[in-house]
C-alpha atoms as a PDB file:
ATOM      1  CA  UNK A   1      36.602  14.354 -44.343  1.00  0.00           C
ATOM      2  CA  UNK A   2      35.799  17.915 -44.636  1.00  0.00           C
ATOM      3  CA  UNK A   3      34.382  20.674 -42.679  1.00  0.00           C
ATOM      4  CA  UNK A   4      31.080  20.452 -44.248  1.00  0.00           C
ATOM      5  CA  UNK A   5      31.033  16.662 -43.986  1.00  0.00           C
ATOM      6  CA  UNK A   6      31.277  17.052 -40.021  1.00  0.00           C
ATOM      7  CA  UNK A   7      28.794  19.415 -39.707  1.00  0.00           C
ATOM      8  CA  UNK A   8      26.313  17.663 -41.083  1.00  0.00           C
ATOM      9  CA  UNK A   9      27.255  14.908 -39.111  1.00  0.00           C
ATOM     10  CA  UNK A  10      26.633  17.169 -35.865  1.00  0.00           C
ATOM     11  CA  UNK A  11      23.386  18.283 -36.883  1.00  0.00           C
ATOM     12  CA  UNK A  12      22.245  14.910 -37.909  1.00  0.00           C
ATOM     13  CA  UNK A  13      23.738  13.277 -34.425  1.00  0.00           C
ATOM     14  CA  UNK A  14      21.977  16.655 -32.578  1.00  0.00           C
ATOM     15  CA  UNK A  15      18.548  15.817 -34.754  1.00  0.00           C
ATOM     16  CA  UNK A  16      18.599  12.199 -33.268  1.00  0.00           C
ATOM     17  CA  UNK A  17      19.412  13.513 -29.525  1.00  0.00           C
ATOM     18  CA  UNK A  18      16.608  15.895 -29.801  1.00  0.00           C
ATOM     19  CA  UNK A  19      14.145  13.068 -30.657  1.00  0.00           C
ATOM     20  CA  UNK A  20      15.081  11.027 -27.966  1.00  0.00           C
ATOM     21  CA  UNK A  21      13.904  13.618 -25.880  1.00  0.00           C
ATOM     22  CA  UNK A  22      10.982  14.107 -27.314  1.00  0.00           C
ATOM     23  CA  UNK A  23      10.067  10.483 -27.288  1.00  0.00           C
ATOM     24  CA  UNK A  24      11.261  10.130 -23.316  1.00  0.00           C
ATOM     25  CA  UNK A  25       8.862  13.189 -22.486  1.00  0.00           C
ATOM     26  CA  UNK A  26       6.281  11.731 -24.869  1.00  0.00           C
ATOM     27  CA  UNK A  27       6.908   7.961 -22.475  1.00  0.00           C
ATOM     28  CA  UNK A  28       6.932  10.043 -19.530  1.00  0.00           C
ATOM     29  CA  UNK A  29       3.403  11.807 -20.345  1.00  0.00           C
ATOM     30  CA  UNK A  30       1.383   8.896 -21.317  1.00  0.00           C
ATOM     31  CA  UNK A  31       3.371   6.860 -17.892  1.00  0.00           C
ATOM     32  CA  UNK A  32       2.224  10.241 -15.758  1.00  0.00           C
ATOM     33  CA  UNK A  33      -1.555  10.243 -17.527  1.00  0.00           C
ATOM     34  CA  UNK A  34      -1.489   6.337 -17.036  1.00  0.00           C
ATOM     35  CA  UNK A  35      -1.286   6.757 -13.436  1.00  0.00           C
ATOM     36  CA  UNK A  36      -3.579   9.582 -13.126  1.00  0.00           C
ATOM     37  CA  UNK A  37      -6.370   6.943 -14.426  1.00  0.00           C
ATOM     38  CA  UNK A  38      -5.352   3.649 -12.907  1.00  0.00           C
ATOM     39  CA  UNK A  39      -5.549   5.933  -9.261  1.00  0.00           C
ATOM     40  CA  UNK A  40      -9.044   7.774  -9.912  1.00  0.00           C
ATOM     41  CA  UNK A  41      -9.912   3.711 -11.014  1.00  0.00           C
ATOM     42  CA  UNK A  42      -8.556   2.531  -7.584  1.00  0.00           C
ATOM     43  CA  UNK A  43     -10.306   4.846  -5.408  1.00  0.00           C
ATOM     44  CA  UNK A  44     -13.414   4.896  -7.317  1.00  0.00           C
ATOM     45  CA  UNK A  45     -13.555   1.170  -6.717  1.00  0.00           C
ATOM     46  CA  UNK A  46     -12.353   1.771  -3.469  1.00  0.00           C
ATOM     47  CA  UNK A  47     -15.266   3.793  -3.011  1.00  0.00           C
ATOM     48  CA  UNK A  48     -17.717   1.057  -4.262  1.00  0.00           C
ATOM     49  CA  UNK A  49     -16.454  -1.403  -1.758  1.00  0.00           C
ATOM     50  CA  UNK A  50     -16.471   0.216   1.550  1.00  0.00           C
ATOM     51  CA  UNK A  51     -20.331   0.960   0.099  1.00  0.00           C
ATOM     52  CA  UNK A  52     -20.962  -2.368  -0.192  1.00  0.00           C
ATOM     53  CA  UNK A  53     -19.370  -3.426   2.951  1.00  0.00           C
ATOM     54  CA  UNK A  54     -21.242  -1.112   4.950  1.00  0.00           C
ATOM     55  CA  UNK A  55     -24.684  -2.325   3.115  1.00  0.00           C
ATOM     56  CA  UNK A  56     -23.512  -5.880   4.004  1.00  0.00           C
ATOM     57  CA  UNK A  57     -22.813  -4.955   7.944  1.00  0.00           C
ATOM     58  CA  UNK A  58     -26.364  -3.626   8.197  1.00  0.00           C
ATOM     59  CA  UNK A  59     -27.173  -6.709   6.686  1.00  0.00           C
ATOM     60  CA  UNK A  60     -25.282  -8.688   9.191  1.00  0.00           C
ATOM     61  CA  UNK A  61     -26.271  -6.518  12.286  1.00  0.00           C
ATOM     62  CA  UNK A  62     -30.182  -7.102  11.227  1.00  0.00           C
ATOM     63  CA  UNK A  63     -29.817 -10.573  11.119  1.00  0.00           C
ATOM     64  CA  UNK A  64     -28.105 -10.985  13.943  1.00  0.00           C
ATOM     65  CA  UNK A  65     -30.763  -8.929  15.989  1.00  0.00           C
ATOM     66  CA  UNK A  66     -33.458 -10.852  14.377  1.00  0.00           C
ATOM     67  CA  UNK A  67     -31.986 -14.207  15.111  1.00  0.00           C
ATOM     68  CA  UNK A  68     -31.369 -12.845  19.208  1.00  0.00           C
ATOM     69  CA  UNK A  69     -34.852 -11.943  19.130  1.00  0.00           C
ATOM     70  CA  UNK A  70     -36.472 -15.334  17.938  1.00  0.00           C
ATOM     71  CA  UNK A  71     -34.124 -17.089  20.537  1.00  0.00           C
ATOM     72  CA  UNK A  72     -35.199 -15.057  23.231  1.00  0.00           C
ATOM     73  CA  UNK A  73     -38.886 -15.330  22.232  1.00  0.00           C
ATOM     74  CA  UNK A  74     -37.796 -19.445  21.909  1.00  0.00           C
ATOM     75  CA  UNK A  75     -36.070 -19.273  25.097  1.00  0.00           C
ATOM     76  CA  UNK A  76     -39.466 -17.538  26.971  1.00  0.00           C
ATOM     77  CA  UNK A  77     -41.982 -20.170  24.930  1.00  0.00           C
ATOM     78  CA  UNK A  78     -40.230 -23.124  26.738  1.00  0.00           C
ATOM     79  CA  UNK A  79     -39.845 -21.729  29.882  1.00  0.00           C
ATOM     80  CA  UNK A  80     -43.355 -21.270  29.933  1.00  0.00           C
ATOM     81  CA  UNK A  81     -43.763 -24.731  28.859  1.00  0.00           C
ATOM     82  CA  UNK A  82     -41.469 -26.479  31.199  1.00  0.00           C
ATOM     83  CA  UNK A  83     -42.808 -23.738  34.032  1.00  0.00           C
ATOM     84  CA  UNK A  84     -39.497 -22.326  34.866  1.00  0.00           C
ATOM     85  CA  UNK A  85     -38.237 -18.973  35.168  1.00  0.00           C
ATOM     86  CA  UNK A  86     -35.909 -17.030  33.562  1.00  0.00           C
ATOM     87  CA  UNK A  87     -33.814 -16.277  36.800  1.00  0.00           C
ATOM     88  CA  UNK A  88     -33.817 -20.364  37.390  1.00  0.00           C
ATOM     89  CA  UNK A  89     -32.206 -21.056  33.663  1.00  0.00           C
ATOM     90  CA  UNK A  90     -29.702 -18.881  34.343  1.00  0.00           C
ATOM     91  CA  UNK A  91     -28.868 -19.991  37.718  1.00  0.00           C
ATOM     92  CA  UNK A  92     -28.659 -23.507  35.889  1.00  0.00           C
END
């Protein structure tokens, strides 16, 4: 093997390492970009649901003061009916 024979060798051998660098930066871009997206995604969605959770506990907190209010107003009609007083269904 000669000189010339070697150094071609080195260049070619330095050519390849040179690549794989380029294609590990090139992997580590697209992985860096990747998760740049898939967060923004996540919190965007994020975003969304605690929206639509809040909507849905004013939901709940209506119904729930709608539903107190016809039992009180159900809980008045037949004490009036029966005669008694509030203070006496309590006490029993």
């Amino acid at each position: 093997m000669n000189a010339l024979e070697c150094n071609k060798k080195e260049i070619l051998a330095a050519k390849a390492k040179e690549r794989l660098i380029y294609v590990v930066l090139a992997s580590l871009l697209i992985y860096i970009i990747l998760s740049f997206v898939l967060i923004a995604n996540t919190r965007r969605q994020l975003a969304a649901m605690e929206v639509a959770h809040q909507a849905s506990m004013r939901k709940l907190i209506l119904r729930q003061v709608k539903v107190e209010n016809d039992l009180r107003i159900s809980n008045d009609a037949l004490a009036q009916r029966l005669g008694v007083t509030e203070q006496e269904l309590q006490h029993r």
